[in-house]
ModelCIF file with pLDDT and N, C-alpha, C, O atoms, coordinates in Angstrom:
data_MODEL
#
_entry.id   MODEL 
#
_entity.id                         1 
_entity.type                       polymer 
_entity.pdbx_number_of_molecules   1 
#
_entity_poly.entity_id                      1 
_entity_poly.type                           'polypeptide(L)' 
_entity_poly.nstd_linkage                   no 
_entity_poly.nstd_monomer                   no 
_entity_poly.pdbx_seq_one_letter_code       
;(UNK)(UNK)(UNK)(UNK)(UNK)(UNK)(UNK)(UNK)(UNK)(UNK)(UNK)(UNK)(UNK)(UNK)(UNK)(UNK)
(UNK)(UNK)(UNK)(UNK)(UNK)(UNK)(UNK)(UNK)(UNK)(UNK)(UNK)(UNK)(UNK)(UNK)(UNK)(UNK)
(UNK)(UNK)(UNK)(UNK)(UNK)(UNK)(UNK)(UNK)(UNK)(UNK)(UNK)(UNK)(UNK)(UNK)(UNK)(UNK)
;
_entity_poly.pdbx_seq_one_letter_code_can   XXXXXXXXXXXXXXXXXXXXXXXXXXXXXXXXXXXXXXXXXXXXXXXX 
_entity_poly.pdbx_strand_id                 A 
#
loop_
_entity_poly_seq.entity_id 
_entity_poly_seq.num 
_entity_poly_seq.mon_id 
_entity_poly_seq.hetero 
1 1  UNK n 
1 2  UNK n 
1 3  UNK n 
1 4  UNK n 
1 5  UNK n 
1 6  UNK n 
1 7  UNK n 
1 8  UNK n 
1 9  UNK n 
1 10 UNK n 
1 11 UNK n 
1 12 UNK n 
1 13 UNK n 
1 14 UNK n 
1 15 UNK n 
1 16 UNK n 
1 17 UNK n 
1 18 UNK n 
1 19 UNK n 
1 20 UNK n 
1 21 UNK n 
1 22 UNK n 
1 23 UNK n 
1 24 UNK n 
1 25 UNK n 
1 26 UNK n 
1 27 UNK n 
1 28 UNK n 
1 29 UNK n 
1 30 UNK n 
1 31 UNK n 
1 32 UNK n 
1 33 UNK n 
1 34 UNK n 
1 35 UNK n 
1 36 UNK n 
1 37 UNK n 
1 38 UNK n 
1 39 UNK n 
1 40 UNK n 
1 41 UNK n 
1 42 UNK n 
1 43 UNK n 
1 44 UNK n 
1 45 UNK n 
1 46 UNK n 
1 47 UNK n 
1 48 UNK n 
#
_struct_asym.id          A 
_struct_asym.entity_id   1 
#
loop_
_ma_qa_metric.id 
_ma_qa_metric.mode 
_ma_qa_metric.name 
_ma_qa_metric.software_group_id 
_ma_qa_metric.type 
1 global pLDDT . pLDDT 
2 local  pLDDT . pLDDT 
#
_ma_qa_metric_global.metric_id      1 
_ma_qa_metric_global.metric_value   96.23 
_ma_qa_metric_global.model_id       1 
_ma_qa_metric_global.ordinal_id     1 
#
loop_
_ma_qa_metric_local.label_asym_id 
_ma_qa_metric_local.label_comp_id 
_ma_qa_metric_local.label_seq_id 
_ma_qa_metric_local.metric_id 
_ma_qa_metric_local.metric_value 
_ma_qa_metric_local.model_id 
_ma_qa_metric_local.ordinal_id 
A UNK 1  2 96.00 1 1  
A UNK 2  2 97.00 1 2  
A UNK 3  2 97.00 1 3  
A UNK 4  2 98.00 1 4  
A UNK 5  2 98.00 1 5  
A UNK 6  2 98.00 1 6  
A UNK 7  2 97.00 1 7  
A UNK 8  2 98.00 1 8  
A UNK 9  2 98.00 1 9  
A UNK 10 2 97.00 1 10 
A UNK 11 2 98.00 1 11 
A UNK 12 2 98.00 1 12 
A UNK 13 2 98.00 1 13 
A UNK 14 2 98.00 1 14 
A UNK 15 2 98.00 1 15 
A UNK 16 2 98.00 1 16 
A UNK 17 2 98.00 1 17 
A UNK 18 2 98.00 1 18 
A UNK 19 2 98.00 1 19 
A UNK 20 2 98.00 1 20 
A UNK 21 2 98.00 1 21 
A UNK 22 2 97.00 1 22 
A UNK 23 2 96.00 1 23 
A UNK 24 2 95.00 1 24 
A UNK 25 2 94.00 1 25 
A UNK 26 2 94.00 1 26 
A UNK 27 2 93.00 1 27 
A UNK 28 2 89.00 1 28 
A UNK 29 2 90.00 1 29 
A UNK 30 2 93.00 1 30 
A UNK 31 2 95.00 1 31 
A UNK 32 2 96.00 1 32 
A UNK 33 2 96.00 1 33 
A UNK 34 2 97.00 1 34 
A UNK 35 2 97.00 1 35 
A UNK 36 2 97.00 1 36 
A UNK 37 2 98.00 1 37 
A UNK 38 2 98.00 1 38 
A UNK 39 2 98.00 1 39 
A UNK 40 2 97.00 1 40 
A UNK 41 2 97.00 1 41 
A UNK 42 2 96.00 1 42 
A UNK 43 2 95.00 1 43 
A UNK 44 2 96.00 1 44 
A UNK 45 2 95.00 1 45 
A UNK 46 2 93.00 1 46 
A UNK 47 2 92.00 1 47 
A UNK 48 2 93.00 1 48 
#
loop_
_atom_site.group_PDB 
_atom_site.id 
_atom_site.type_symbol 
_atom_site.label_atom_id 
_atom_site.label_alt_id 
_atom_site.label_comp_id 
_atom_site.label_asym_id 
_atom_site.label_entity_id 
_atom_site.label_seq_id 
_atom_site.pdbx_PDB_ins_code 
_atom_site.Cartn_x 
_atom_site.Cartn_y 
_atom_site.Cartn_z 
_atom_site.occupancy 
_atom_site.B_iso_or_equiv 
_atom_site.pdbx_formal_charge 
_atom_site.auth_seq_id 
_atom_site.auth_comp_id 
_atom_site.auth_asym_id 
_atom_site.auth_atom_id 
_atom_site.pdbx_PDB_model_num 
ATOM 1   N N  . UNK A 1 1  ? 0.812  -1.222  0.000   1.00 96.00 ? 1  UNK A N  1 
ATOM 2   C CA . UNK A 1 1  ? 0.000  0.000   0.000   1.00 96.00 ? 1  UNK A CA 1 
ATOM 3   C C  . UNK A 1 1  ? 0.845  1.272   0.000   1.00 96.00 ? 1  UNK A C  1 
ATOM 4   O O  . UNK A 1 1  ? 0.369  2.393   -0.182  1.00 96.00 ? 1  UNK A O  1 
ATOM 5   N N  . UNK A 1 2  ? 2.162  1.008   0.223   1.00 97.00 ? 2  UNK A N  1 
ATOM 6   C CA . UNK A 1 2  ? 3.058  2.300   0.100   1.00 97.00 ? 2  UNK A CA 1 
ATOM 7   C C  . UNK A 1 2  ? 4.275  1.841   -1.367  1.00 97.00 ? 2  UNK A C  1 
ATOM 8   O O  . UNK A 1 2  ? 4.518  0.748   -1.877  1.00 97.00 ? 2  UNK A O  1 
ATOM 9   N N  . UNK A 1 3  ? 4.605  2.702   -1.551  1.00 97.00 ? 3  UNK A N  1 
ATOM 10  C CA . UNK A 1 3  ? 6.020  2.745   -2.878  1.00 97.00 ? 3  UNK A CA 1 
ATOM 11  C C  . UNK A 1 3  ? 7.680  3.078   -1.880  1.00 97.00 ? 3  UNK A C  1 
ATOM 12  O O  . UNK A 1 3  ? 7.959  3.693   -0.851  1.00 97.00 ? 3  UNK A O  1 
ATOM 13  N N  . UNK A 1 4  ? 8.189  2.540   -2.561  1.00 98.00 ? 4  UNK A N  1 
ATOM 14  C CA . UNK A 1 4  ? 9.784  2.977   -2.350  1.00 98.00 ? 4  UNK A CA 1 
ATOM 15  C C  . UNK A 1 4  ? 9.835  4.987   -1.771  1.00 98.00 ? 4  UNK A C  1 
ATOM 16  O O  . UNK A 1 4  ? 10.577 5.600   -1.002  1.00 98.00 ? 4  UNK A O  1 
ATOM 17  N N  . UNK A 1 5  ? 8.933  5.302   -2.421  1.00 98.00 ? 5  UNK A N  1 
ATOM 18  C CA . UNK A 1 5  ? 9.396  6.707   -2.217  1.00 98.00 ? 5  UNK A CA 1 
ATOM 19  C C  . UNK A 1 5  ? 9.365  7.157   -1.217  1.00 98.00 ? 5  UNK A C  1 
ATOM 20  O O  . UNK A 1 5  ? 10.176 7.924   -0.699  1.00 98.00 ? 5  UNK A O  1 
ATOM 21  N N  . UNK A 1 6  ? 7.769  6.444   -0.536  1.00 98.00 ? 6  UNK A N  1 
ATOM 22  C CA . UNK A 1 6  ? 7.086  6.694   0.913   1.00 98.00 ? 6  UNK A CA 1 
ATOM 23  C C  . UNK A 1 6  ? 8.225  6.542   2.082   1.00 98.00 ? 6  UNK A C  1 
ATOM 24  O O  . UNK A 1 6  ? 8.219  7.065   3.196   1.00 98.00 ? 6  UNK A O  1 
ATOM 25  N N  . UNK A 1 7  ? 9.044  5.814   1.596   1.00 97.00 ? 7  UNK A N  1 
ATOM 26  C CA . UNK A 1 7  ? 9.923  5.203   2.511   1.00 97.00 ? 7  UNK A CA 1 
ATOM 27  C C  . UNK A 1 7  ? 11.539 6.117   2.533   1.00 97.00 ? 7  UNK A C  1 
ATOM 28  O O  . UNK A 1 7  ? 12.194 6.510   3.498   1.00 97.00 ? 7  UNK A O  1 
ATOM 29  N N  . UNK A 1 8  ? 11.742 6.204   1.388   1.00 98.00 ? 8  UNK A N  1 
ATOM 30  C CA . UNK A 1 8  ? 13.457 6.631   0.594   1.00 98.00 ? 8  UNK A CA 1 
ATOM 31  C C  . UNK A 1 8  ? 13.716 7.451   1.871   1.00 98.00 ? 8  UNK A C  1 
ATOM 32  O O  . UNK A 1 8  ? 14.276 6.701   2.670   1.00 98.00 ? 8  UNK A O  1 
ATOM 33  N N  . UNK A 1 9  ? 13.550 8.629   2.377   1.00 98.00 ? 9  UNK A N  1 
ATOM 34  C CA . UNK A 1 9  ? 13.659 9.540   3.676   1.00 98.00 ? 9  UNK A CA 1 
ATOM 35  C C  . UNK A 1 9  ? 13.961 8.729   4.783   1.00 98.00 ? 9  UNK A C  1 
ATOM 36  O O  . UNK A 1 9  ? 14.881 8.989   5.559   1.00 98.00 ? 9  UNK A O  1 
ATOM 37  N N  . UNK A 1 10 ? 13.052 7.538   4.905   1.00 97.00 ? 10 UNK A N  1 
ATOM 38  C CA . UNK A 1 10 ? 13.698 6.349   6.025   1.00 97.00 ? 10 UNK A CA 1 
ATOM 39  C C  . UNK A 1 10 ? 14.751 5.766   6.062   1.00 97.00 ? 10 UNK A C  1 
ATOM 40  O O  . UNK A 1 10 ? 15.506 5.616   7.023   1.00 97.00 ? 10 UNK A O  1 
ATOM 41  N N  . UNK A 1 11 ? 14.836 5.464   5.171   1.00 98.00 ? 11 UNK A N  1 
ATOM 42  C CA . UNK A 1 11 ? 16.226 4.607   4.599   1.00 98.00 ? 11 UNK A CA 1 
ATOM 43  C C  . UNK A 1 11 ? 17.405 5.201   5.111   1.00 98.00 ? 11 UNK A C  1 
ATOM 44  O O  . UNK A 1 11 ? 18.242 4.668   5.840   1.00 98.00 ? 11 UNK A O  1 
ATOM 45  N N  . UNK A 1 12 ? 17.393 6.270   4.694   1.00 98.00 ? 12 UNK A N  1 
ATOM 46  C CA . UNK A 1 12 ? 18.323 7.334   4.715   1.00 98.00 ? 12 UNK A CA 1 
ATOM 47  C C  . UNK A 1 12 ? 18.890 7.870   6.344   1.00 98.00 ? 12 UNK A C  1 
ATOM 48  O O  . UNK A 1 12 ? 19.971 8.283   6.763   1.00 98.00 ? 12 UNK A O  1 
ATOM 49  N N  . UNK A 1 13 ? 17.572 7.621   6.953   1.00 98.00 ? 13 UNK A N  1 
ATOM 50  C CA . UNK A 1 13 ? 17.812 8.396   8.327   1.00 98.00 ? 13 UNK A CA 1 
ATOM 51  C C  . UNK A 1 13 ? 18.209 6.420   8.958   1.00 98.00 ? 13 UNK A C  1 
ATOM 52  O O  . UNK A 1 13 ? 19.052 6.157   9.815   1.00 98.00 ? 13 UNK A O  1 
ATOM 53  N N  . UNK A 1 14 ? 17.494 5.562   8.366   1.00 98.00 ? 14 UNK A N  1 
ATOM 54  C CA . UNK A 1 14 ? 17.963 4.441   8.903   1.00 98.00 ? 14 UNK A CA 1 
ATOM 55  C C  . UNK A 1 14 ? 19.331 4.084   8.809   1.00 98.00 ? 14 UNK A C  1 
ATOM 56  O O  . UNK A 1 14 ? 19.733 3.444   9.781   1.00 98.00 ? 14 UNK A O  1 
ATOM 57  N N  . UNK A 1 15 ? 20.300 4.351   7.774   1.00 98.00 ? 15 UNK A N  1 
ATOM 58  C CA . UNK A 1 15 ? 21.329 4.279   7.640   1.00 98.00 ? 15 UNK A CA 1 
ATOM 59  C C  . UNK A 1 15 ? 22.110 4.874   8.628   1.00 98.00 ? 15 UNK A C  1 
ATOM 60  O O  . UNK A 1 15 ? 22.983 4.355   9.324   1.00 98.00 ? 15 UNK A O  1 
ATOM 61  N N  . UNK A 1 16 ? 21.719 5.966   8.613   1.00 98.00 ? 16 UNK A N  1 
ATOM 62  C CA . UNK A 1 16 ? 23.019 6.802   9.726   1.00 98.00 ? 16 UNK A CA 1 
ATOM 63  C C  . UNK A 1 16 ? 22.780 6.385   11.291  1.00 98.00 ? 16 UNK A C  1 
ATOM 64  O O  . UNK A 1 16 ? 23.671 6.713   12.075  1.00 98.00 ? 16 UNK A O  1 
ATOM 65  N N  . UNK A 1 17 ? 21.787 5.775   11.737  1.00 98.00 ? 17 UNK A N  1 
ATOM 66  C CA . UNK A 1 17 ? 21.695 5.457   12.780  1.00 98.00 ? 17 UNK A CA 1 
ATOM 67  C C  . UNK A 1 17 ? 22.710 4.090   13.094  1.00 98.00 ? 17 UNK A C  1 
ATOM 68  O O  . UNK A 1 17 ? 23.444 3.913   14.067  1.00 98.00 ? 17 UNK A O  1 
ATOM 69  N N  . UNK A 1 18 ? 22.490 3.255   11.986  1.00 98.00 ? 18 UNK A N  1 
ATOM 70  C CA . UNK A 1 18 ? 22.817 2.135   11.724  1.00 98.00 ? 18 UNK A CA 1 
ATOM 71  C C  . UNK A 1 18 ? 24.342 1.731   11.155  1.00 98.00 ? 18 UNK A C  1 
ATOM 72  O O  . UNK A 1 18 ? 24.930 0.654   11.065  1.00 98.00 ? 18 UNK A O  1 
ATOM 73  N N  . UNK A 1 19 ? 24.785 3.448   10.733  1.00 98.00 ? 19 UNK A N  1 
ATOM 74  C CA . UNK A 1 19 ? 26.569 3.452   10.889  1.00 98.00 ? 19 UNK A CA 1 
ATOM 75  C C  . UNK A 1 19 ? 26.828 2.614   9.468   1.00 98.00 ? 19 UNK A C  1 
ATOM 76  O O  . UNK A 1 19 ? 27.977 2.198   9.325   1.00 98.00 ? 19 UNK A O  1 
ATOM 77  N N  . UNK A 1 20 ? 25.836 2.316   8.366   1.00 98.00 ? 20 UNK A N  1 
ATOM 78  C CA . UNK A 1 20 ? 26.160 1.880   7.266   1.00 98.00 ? 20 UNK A CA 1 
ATOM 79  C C  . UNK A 1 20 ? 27.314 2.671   6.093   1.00 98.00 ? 20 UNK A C  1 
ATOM 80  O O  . UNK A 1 20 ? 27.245 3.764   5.531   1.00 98.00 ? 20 UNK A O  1 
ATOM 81  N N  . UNK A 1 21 ? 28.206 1.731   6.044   1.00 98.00 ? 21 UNK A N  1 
ATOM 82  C CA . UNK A 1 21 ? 29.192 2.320   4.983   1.00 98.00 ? 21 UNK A CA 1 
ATOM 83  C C  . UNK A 1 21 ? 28.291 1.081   3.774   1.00 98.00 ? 21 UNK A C  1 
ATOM 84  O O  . UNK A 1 21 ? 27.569 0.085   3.823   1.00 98.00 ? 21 UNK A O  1 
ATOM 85  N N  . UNK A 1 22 ? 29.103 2.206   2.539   1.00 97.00 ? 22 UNK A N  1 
ATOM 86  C CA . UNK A 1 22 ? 28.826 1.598   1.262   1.00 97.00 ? 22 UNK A CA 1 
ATOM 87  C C  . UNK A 1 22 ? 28.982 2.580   0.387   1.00 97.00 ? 22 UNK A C  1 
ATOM 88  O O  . UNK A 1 22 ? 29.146 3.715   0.835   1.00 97.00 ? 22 UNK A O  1 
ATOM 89  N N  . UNK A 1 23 ? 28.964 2.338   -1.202  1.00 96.00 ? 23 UNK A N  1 
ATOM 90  C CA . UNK A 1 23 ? 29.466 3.372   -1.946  1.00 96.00 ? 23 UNK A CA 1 
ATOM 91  C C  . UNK A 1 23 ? 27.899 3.579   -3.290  1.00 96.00 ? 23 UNK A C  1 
ATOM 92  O O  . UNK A 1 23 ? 27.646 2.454   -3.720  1.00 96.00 ? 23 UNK A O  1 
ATOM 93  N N  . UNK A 1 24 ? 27.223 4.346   -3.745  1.00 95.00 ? 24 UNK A N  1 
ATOM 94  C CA . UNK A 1 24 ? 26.471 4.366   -4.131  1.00 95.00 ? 24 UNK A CA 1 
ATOM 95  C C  . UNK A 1 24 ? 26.423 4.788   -5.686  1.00 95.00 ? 24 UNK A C  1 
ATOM 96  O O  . UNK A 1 24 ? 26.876 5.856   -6.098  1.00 95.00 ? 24 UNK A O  1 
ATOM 97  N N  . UNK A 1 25 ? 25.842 3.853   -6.457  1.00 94.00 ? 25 UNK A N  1 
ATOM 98  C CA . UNK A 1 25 ? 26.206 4.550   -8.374  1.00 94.00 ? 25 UNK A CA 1 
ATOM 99  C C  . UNK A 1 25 ? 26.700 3.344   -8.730  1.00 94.00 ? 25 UNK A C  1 
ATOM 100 O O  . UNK A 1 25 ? 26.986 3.521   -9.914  1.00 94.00 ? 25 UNK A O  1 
ATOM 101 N N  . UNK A 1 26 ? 26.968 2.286   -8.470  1.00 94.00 ? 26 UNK A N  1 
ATOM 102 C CA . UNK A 1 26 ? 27.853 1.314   -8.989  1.00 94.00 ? 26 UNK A CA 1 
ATOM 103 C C  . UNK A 1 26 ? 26.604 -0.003  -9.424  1.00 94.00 ? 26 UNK A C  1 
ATOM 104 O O  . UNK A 1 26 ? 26.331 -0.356  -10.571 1.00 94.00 ? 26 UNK A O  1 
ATOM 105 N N  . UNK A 1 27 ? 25.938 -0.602  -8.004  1.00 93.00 ? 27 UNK A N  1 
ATOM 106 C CA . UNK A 1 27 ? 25.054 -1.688  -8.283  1.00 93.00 ? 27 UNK A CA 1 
ATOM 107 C C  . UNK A 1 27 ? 24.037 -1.301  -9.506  1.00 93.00 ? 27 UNK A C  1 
ATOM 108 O O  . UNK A 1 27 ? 23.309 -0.638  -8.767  1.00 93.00 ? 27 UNK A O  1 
ATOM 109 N N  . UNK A 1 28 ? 23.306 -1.164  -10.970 1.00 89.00 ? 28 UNK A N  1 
ATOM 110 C CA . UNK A 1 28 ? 22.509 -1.059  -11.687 1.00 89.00 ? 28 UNK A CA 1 
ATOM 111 C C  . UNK A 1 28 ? 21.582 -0.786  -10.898 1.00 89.00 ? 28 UNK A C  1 
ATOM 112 O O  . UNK A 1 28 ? 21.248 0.397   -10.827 1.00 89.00 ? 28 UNK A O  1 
ATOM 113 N N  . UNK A 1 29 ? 20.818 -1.883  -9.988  1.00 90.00 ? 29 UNK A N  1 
ATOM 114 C CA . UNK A 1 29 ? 19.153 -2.041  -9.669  1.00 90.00 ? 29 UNK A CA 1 
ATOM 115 C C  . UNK A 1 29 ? 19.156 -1.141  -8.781  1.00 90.00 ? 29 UNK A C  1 
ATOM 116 O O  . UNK A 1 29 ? 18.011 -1.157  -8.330  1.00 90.00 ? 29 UNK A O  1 
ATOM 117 N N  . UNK A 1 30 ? 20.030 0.018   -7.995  1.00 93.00 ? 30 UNK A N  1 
ATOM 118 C CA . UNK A 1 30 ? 20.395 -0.075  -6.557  1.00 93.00 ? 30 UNK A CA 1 
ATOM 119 C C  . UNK A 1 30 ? 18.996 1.246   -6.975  1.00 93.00 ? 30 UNK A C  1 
ATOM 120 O O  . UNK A 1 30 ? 18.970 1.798   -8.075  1.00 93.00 ? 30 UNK A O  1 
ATOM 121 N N  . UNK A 1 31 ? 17.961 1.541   -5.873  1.00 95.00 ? 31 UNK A N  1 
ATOM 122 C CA . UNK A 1 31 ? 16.948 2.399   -6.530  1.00 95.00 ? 31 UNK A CA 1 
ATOM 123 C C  . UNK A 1 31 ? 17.395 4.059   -6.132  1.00 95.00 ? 31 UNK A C  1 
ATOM 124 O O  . UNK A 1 31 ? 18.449 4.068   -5.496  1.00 95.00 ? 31 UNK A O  1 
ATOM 125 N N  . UNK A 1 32 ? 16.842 5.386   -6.361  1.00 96.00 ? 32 UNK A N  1 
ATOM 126 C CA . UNK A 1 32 ? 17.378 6.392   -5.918  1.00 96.00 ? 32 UNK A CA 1 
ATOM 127 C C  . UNK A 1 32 ? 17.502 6.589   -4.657  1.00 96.00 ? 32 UNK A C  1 
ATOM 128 O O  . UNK A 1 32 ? 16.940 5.826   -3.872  1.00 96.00 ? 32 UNK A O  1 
ATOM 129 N N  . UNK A 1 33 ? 18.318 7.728   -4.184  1.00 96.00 ? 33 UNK A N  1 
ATOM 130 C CA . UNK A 1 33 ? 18.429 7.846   -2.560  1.00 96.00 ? 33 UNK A CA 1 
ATOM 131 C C  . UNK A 1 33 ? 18.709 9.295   -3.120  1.00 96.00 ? 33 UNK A C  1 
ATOM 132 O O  . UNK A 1 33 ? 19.001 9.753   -4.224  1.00 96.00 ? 33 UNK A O  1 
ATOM 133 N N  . UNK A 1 34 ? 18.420 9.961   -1.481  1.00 97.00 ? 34 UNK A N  1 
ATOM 134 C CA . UNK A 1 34 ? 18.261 11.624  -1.527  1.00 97.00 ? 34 UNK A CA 1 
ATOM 135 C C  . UNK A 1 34 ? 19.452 11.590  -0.644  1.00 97.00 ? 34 UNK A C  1 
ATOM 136 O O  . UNK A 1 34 ? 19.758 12.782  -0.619  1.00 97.00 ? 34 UNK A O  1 
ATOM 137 N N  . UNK A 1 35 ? 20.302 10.977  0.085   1.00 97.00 ? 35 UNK A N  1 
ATOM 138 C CA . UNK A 1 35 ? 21.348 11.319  0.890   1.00 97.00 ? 35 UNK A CA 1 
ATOM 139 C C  . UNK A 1 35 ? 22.451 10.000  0.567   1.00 97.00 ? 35 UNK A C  1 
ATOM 140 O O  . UNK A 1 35 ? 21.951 8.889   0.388   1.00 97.00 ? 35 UNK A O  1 
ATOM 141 N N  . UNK A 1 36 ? 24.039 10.167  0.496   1.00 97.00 ? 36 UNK A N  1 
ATOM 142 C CA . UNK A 1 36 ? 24.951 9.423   0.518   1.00 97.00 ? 36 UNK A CA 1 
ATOM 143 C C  . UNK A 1 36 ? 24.846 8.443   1.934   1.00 97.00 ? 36 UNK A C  1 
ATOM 144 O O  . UNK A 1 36 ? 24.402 8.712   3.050   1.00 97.00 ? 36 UNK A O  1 
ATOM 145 N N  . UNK A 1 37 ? 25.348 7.414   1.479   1.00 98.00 ? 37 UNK A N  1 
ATOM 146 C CA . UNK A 1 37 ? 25.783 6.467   2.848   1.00 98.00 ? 37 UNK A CA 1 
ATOM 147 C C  . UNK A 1 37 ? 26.635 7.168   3.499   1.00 98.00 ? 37 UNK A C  1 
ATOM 148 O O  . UNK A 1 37 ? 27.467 7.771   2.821   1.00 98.00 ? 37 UNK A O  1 
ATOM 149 N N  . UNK A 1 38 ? 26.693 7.322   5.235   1.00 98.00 ? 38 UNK A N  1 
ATOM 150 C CA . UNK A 1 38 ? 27.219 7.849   5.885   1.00 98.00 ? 38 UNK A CA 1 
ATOM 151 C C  . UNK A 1 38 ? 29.165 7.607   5.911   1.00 98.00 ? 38 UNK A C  1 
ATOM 152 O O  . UNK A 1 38 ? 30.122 8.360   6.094   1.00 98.00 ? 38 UNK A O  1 
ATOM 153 N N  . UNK A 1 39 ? 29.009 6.296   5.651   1.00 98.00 ? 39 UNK A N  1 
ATOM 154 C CA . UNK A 1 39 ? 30.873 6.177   5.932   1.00 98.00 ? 39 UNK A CA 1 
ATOM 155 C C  . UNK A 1 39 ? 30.891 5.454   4.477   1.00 98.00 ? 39 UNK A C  1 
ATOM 156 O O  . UNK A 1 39 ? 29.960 4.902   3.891   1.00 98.00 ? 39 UNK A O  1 
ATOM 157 N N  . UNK A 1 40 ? 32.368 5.646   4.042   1.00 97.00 ? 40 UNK A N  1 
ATOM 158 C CA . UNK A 1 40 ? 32.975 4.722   2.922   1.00 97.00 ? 40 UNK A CA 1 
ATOM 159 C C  . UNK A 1 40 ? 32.597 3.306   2.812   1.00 97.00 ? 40 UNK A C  1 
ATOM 160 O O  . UNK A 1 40 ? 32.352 2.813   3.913   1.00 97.00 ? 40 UNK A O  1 
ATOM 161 N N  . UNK A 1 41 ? 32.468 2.457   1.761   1.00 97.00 ? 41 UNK A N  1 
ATOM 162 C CA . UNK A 1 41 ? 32.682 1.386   2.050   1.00 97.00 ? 41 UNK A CA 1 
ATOM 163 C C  . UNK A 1 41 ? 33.701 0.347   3.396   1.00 97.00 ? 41 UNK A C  1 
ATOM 164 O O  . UNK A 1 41 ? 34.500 0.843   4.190   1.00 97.00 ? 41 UNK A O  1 
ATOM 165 N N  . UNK A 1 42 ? 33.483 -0.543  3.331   1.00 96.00 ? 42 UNK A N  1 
ATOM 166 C CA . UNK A 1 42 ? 34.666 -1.466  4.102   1.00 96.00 ? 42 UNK A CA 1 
ATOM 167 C C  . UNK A 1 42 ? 35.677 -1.899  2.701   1.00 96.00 ? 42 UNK A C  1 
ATOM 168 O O  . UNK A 1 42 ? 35.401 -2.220  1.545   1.00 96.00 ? 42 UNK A O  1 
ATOM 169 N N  . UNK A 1 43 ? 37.160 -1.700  3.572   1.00 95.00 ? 43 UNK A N  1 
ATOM 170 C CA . UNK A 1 43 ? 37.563 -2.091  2.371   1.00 95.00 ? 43 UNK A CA 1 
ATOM 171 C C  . UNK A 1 43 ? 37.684 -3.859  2.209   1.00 95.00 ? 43 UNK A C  1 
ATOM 172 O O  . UNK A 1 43 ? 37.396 -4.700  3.061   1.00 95.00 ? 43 UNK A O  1 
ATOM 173 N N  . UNK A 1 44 ? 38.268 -4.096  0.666   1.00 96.00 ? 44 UNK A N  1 
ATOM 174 C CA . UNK A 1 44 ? 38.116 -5.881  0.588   1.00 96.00 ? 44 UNK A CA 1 
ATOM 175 C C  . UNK A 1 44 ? 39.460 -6.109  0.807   1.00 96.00 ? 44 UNK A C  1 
ATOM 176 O O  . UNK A 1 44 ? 40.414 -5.341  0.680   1.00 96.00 ? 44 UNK A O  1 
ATOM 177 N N  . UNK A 1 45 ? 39.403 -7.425  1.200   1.00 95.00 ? 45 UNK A N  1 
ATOM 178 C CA . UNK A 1 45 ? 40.356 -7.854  1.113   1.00 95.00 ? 45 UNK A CA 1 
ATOM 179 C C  . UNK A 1 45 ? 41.163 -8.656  -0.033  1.00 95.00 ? 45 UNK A C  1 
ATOM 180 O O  . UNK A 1 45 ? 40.622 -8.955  -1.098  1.00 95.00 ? 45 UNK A O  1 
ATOM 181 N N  . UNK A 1 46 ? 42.014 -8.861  0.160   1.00 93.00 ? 46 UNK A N  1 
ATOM 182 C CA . UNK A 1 46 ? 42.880 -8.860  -1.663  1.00 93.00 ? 46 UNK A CA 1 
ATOM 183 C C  . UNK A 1 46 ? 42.451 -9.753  -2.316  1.00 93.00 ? 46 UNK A C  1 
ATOM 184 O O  . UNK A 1 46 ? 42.725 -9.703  -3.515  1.00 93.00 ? 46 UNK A O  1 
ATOM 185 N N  . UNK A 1 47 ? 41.627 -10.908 -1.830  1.00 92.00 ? 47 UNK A N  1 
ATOM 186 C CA . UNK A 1 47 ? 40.874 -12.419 -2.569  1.00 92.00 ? 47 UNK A CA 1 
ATOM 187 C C  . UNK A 1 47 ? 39.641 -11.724 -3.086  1.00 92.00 ? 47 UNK A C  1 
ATOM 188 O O  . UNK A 1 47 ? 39.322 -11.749 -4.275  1.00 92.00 ? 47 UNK A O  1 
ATOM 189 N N  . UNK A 1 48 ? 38.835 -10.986 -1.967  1.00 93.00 ? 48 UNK A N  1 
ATOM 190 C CA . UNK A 1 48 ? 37.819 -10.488 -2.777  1.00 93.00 ? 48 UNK A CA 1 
ATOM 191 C C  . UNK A 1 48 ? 38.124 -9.814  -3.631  1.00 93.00 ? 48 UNK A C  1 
ATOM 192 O O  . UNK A 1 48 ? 37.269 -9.344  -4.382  1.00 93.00 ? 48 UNK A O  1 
#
């Protein structure tokens, strides 16, 4: 009964609570966001 959009503002404030790193523009499907992930990715390690 709601869309992605209803939500996108949540997400966003859910993230920073939640201390999510990640880098955004890269995954195709990944859907829009109105604010960057708060920290950088983690980096990989050399196998990944």
């Amino acid at each position: 009964p709601i869309s992605y959009n209803d939500l996108e503002p949540y997400y966003g404030l859910a993230e920073q609570w939640y201390l999510a790193h990640g880098e955004a523009g890269i995954d195709p499907t990944e859907p829009p966001r109105s604010t960057p992930y708060p920290f950088p990715p983690v980096p990989h390690d050399p196998y990944m």
